[in-house]
C-alpha atoms as a PDB file:
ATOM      1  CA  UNK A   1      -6.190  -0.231  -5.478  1.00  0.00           C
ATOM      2  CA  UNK A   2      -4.921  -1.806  -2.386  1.00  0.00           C
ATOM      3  CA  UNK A   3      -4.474  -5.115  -4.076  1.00  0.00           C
ATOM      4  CA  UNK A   4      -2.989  -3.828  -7.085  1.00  0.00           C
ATOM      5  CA  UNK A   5      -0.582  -1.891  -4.739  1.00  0.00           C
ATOM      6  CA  UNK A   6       0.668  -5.173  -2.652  1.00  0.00           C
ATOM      7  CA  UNK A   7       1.083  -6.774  -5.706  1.00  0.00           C
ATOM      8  CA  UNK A   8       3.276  -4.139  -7.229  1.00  0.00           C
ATOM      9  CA  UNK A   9       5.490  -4.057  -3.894  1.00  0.00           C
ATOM     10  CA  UNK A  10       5.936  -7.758  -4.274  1.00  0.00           C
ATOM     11  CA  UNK A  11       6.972  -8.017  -7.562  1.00  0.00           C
ATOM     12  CA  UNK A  12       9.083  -4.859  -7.530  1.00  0.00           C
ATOM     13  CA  UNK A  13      11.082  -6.910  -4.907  1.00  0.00           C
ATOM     14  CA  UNK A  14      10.731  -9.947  -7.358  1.00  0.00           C
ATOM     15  CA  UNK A  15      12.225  -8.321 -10.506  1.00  0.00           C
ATOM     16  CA  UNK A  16      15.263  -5.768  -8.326  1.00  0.00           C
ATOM     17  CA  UNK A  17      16.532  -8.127  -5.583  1.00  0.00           C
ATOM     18  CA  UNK A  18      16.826  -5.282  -3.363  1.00  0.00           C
ATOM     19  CA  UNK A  19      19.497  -6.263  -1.236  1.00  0.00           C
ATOM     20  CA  UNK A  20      18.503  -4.954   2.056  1.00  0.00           C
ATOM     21  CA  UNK A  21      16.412  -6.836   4.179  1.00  0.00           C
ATOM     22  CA  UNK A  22      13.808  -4.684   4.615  1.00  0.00           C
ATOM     23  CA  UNK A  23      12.030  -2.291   1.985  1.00  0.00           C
ATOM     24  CA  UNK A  24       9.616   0.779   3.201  1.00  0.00           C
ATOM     25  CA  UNK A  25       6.894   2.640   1.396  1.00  0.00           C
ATOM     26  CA  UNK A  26       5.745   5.700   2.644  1.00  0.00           C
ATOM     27  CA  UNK A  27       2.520   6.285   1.126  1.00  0.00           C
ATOM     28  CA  UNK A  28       2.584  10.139   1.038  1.00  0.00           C
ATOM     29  CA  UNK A  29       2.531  12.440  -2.167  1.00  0.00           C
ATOM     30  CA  UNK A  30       4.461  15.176  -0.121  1.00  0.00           C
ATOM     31  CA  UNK A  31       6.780  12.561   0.516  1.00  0.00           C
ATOM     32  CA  UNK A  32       7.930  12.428  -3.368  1.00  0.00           C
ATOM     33  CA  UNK A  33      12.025  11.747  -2.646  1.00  0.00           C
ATOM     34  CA  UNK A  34      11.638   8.357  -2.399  1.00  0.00           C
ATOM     35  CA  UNK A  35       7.781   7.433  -3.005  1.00  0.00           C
ATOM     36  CA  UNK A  36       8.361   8.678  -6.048  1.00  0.00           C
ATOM     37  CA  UNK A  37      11.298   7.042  -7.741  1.00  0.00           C
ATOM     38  CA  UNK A  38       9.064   4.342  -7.093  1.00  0.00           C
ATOM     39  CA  UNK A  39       6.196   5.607  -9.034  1.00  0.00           C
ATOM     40  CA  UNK A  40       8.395   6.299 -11.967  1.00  0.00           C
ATOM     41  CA  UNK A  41      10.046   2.936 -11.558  1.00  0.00           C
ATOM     42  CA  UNK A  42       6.597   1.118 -11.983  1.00  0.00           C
ATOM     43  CA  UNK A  43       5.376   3.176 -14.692  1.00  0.00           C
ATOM     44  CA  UNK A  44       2.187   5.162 -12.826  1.00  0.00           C
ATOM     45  CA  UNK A  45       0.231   7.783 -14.644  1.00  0.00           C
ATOM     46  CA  UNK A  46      -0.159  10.863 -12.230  1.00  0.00           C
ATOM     47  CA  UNK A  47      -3.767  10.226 -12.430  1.00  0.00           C
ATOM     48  CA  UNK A  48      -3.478   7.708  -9.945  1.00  0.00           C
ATOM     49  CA  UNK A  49      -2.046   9.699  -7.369  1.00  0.00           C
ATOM     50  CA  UNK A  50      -5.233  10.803  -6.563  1.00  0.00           C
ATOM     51  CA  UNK A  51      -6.018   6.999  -4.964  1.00  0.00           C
ATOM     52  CA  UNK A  52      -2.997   7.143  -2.947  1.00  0.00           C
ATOM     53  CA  UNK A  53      -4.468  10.108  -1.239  1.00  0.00           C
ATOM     54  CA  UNK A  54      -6.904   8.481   0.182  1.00  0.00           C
ATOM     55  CA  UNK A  55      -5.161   5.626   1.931  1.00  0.00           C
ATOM     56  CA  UNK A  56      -3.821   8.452   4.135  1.00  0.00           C
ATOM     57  CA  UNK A  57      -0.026  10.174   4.072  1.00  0.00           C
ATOM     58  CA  UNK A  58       1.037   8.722   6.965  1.00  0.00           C
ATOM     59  CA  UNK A  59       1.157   4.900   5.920  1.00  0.00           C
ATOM     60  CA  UNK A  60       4.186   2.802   5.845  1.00  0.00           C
ATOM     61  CA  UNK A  61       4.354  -0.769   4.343  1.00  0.00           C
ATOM     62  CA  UNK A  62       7.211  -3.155   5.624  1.00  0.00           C
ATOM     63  CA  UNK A  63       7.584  -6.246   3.747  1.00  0.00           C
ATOM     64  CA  UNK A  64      10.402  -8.971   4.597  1.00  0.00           C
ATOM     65  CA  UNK A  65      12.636  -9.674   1.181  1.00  0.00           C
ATOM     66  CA  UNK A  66      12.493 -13.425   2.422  1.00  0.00           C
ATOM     67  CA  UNK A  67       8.732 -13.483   0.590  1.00  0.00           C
ATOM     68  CA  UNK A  68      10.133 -13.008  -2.728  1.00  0.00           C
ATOM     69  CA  UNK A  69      14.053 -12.763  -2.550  1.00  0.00           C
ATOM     70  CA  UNK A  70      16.889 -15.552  -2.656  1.00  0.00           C
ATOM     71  CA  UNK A  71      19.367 -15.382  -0.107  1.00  0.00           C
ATOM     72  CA  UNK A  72      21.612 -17.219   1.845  1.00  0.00           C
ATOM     73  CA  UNK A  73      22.399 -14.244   4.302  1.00  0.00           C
ATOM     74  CA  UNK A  74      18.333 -13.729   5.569  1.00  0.00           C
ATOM     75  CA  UNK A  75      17.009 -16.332   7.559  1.00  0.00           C
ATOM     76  CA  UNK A  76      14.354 -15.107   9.117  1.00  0.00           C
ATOM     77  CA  UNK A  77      10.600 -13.024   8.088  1.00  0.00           C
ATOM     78  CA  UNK A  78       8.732 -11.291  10.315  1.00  0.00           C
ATOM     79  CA  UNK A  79       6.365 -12.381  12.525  1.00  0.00           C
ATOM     80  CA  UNK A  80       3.680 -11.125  15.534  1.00  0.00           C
ATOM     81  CA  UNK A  81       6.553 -10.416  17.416  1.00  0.00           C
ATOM     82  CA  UNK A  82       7.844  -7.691  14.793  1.00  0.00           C
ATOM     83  CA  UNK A  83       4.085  -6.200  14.810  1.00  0.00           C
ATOM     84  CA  UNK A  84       4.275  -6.235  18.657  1.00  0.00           C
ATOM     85  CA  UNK A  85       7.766  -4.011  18.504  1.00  0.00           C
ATOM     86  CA  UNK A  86       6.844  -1.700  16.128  1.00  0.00           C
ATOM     87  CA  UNK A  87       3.800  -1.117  17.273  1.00  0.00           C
ATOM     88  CA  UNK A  88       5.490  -0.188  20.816  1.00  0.00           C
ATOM     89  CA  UNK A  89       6.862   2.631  19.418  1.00  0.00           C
ATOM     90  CA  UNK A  90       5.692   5.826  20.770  1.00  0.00           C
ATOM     91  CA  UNK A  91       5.386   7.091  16.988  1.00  0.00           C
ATOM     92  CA  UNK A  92       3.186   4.170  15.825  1.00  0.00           C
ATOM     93  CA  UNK A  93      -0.768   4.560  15.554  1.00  0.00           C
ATOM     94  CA  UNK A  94      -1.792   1.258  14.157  1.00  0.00           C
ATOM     95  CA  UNK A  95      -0.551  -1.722  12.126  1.00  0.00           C
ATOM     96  CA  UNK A  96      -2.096  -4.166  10.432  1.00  0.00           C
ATOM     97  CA  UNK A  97      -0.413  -7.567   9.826  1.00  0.00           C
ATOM     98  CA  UNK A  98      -1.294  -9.341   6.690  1.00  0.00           C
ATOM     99  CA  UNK A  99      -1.150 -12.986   5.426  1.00  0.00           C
ATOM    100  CA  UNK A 100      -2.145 -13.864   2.171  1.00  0.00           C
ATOM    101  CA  UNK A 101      -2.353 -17.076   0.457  1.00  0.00           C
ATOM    102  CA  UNK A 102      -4.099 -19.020  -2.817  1.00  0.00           C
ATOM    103  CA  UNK A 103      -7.082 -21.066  -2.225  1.00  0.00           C
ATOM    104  CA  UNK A 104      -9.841 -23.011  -3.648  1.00  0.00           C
ATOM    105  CA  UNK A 105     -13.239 -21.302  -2.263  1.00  0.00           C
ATOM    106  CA  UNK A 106     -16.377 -23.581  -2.558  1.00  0.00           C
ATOM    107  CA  UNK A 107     -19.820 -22.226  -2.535  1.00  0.00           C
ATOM    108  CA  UNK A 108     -22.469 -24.769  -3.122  1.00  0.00           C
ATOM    109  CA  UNK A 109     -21.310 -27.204  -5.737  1.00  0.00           C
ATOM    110  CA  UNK A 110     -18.733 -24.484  -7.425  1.00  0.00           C
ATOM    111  CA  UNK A 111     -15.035 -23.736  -6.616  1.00  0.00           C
ATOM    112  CA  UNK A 112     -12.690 -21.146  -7.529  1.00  0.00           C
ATOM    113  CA  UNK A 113      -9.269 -20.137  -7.448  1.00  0.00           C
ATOM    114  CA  UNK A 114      -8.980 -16.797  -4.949  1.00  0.00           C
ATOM    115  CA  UNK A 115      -6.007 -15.155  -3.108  1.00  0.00           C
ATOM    116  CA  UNK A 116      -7.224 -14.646   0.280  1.00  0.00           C
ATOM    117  CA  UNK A 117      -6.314 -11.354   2.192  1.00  0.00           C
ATOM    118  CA  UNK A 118      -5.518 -12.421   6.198  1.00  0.00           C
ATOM    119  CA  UNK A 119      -5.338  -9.689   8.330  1.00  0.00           C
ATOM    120  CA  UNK A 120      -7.094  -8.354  11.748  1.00  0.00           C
ATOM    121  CA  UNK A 121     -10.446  -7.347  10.398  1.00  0.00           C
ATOM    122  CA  UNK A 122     -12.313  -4.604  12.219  1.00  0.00           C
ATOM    123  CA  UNK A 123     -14.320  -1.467  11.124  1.00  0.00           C
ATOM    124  CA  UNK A 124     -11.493   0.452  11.964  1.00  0.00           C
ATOM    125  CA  UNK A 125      -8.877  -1.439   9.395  1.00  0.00           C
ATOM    126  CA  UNK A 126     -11.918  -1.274   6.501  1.00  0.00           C
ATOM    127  CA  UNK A 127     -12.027   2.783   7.501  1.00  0.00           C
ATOM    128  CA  UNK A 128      -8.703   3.163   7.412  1.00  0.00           C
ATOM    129  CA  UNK A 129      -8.545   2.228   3.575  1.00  0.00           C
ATOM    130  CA  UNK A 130     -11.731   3.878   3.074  1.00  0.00           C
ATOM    131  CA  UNK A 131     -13.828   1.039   2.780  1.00  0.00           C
ATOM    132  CA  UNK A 132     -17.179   1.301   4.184  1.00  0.00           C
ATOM    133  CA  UNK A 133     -19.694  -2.128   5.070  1.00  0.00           C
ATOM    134  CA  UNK A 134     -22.668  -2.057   2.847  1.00  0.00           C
ATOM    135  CA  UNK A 135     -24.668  -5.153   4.123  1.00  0.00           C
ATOM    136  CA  UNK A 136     -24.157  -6.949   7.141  1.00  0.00           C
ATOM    137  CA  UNK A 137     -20.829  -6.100   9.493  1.00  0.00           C
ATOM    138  CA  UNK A 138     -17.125  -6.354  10.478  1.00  0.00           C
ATOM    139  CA  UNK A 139     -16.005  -9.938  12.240  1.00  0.00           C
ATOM    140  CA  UNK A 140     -15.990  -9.721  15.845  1.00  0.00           C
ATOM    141  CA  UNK A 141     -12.521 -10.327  17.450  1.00  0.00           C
ATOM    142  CA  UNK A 142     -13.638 -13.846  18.827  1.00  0.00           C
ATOM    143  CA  UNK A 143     -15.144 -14.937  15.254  1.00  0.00           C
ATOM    144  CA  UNK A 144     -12.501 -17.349  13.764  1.00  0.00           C
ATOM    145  CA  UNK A 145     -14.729 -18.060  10.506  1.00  0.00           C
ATOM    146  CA  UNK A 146     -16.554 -14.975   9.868  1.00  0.00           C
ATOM    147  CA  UNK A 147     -15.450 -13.316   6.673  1.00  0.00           C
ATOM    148  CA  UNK A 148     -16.154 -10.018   4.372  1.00  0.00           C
ATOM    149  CA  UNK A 149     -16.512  -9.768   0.741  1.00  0.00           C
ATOM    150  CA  UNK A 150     -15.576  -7.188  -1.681  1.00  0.00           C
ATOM    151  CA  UNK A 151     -18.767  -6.094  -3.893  1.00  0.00           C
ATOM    152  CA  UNK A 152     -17.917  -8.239  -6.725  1.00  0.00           C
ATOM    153  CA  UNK A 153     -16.849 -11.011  -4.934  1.00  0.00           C
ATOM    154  CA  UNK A 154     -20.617 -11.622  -4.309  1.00  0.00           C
ATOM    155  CA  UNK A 155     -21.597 -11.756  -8.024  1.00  0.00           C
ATOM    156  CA  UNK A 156     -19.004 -12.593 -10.022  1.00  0.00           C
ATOM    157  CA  UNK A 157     -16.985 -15.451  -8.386  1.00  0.00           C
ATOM    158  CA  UNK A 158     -19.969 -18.193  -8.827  1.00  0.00           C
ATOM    159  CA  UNK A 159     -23.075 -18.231 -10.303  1.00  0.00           C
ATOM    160  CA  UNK A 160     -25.141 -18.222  -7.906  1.00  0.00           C
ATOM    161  CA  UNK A 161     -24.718 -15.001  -5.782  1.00  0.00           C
ATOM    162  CA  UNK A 162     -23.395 -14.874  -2.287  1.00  0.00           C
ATOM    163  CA  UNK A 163     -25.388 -12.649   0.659  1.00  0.00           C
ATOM    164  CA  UNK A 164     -24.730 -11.727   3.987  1.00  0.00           C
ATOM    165  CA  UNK A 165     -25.205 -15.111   6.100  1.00  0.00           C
ATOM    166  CA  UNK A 166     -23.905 -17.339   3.298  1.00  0.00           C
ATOM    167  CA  UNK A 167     -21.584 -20.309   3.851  1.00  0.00           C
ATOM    168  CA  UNK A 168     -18.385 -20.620   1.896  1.00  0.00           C
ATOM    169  CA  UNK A 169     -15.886 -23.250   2.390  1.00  0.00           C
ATOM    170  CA  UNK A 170     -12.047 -23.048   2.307  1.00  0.00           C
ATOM    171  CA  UNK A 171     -10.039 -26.481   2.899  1.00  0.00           C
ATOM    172  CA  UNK A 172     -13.905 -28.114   4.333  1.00  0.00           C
ATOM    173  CA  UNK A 173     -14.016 -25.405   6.876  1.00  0.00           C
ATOM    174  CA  UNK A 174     -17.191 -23.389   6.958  1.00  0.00           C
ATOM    175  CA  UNK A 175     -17.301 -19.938   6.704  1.00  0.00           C
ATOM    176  CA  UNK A 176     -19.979 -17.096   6.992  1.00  0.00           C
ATOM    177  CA  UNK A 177     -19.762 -14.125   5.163  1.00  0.00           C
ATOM    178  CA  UNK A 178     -20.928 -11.818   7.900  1.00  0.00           C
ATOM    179  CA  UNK A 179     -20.451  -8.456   6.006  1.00  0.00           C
ATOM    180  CA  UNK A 180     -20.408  -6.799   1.996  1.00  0.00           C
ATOM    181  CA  UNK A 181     -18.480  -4.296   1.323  1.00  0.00           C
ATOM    182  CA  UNK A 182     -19.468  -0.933  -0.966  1.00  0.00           C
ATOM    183  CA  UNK A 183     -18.257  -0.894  -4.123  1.00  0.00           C
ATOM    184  CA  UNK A 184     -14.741   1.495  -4.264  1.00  0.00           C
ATOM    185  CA  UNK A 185     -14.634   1.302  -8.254  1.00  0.00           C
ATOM    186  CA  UNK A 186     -11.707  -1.278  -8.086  1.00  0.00           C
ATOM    187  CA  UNK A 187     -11.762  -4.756  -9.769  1.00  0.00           C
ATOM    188  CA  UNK A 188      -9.185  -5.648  -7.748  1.00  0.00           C
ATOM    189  CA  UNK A 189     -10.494  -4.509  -4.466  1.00  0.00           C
ATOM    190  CA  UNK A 190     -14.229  -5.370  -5.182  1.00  0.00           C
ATOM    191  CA  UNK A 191     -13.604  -8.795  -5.625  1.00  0.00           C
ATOM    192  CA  UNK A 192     -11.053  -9.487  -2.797  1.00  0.00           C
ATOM    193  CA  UNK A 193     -12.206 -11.990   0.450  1.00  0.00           C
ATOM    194  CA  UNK A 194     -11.162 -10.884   3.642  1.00  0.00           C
ATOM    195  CA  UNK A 195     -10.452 -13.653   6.090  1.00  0.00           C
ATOM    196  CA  UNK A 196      -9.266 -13.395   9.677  1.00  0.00           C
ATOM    197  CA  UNK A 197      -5.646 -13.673   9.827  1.00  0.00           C
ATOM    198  CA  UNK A 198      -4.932 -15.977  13.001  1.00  0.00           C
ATOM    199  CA  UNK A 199      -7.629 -18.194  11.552  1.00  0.00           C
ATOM    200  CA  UNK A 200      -5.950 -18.738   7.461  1.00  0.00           C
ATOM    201  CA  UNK A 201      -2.479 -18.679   9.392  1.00  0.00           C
ATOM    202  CA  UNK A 202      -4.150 -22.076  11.285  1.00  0.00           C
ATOM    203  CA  UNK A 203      -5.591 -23.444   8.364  1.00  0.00           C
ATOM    204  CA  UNK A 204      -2.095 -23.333   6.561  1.00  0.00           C
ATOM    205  CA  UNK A 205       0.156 -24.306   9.331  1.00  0.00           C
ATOM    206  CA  UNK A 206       2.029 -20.396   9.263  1.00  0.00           C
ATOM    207  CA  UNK A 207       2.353 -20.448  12.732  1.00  0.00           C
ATOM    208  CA  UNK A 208       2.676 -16.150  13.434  1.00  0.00           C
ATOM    209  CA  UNK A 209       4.323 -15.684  10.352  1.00  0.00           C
ATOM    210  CA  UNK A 210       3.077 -12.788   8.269  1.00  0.00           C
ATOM    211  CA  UNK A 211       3.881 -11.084   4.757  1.00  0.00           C
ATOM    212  CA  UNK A 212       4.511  -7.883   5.343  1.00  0.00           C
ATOM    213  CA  UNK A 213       2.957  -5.247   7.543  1.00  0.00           C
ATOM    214  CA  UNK A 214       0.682  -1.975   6.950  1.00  0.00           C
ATOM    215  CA  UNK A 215       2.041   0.606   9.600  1.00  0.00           C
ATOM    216  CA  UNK A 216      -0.156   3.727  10.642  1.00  0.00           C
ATOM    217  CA  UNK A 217       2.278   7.000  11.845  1.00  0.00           C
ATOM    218  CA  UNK A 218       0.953   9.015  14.386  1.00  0.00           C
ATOM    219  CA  UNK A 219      -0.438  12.340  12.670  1.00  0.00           C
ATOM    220  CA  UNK A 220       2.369  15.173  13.079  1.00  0.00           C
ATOM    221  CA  UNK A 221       5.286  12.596  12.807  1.00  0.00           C
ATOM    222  CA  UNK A 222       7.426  12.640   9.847  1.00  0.00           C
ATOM    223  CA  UNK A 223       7.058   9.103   7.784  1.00  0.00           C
ATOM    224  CA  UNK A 224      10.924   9.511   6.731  1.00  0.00           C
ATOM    225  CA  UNK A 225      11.803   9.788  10.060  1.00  0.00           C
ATOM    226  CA  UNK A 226       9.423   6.778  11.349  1.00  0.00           C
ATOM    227  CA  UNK A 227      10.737   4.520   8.122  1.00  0.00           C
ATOM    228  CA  UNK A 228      14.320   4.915   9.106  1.00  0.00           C
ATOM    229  CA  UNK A 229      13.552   4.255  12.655  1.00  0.00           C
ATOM    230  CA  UNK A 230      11.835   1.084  12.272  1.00  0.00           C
ATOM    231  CA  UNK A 231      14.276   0.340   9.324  1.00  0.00           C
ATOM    232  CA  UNK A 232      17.056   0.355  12.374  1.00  0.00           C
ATOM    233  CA  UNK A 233      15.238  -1.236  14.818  1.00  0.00           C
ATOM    234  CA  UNK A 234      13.982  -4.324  12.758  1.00  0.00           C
ATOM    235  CA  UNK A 235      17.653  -4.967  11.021  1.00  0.00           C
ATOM    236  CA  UNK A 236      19.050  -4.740  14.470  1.00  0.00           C
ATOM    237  CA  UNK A 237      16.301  -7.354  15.862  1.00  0.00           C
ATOM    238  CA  UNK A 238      16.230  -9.694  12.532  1.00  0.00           C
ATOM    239  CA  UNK A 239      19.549  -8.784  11.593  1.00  0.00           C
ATOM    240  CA  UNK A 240      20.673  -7.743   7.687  1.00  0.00           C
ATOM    241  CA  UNK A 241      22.743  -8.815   4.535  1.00  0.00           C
END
């Protein structure tokens, strides 16, 4: 669900060439004005609105049109310094920065092709989406190569299965998988590898670049009202078309 979601966002940005700089999702079904003309847009059956609920209806996603969009006018993407300011604002819970990029993962003598999800990994993040750890744990904050797999990811990427205390290795660097997550009746999910985002932003030279950002409101606060403040404050930081 949460993959299939960040793909959708992506491409949706792919296929309109939105012109403004920044696009905003407020994941909220009592937000319906403009969550969903996006729905329609994308062709979702109401019987997936139910999923939605549970990432929470105060969840924003801000993504920088530079990841997908041509354009002479935007120059820049955000960065940790856009997390930092946004999550400064009084109105602002939590966000979560993600990086995500293609890899070849090696266990033992086998490799495959997997889009790694970078992002600050803690129990909190994995409660926020409703994910709970079924074997193992979360990374600690100082563990640069300490990663968590979706259930799947432990049976169906190789053939021989992957445990808690496993080694994997992306670009010859070793990593333990310190933590399994429970099944959430997702392909997409279930099979996703979580990897620590300062450490895959390292391995790929990214500097504090990110993709886009998953914002938390506080409870109480209108999402509208937090979307179009951020929306103002970024374009006047990062500037728009």
């Amino acid at each position: 669900m949460l993959l299939d979601f960040i793909k959708i966002i992506l491409n949706d940005l792919k296929k309109r060439k939105f012109s403004s700089f920044l696009t905003f999702f407020g994941i909220s079904l009592g937000i319906m004005t403009i969550f969903l003309i996006f729905l329609i847009s994308v062709g979702f059956e109401k019987s997936i609105e139910k999923q939605f609920e549970q990432l929470g209806s105060n969840r924003l996603y801000i993504t920088s049109a530079t990841q997908s969009l041509t354009s002479s006018s935007i120059t820049k993407g955000l960065s940790d310094k856009e997390v930092e300011l946004v999550l400064s604002r009084s109105y602002v819970d939590k966000v979560y920065p993600y990086y995500m990029r293609g890899a070849q993962v090696k266990f033992g003598n086998e490799f495959y092709s997997k889009q790694l999800m970078g992002t600050k990994l803690s129990e909190d993040y994995f409660s926020s989406y409703g994910f709970k750890i079924e074997f193992g744990r979360s990374p600690k904050e100082n563990e640069k190569y300490s990663i968590v797999l979706g259930s799947l990811a432990t049976s169906t990427l190789f053939d021989k299965p992957v445990s808690v205390g496993s080694n994997i290795y992306i670009k010859d660097l070793k990593f333990k998988v310190v933590g399994i997550l429970e099944s959430v009746g997702n392909d997409q999910d279930d099979a996703a590898i979580y990897v620590p985002i300062d450490t895959i932003r390292e391995i790929y030279d990214a500097g504090d670049n990110i993709g886009f950002m998953d914002v938390l409101i506080v409870n109480g606060v209108n999402p509208q009202i937090a979307a179009s403040n951020l929306k103002i404050l970024l374009e006047n930081r990062l500037g728009k078309d």
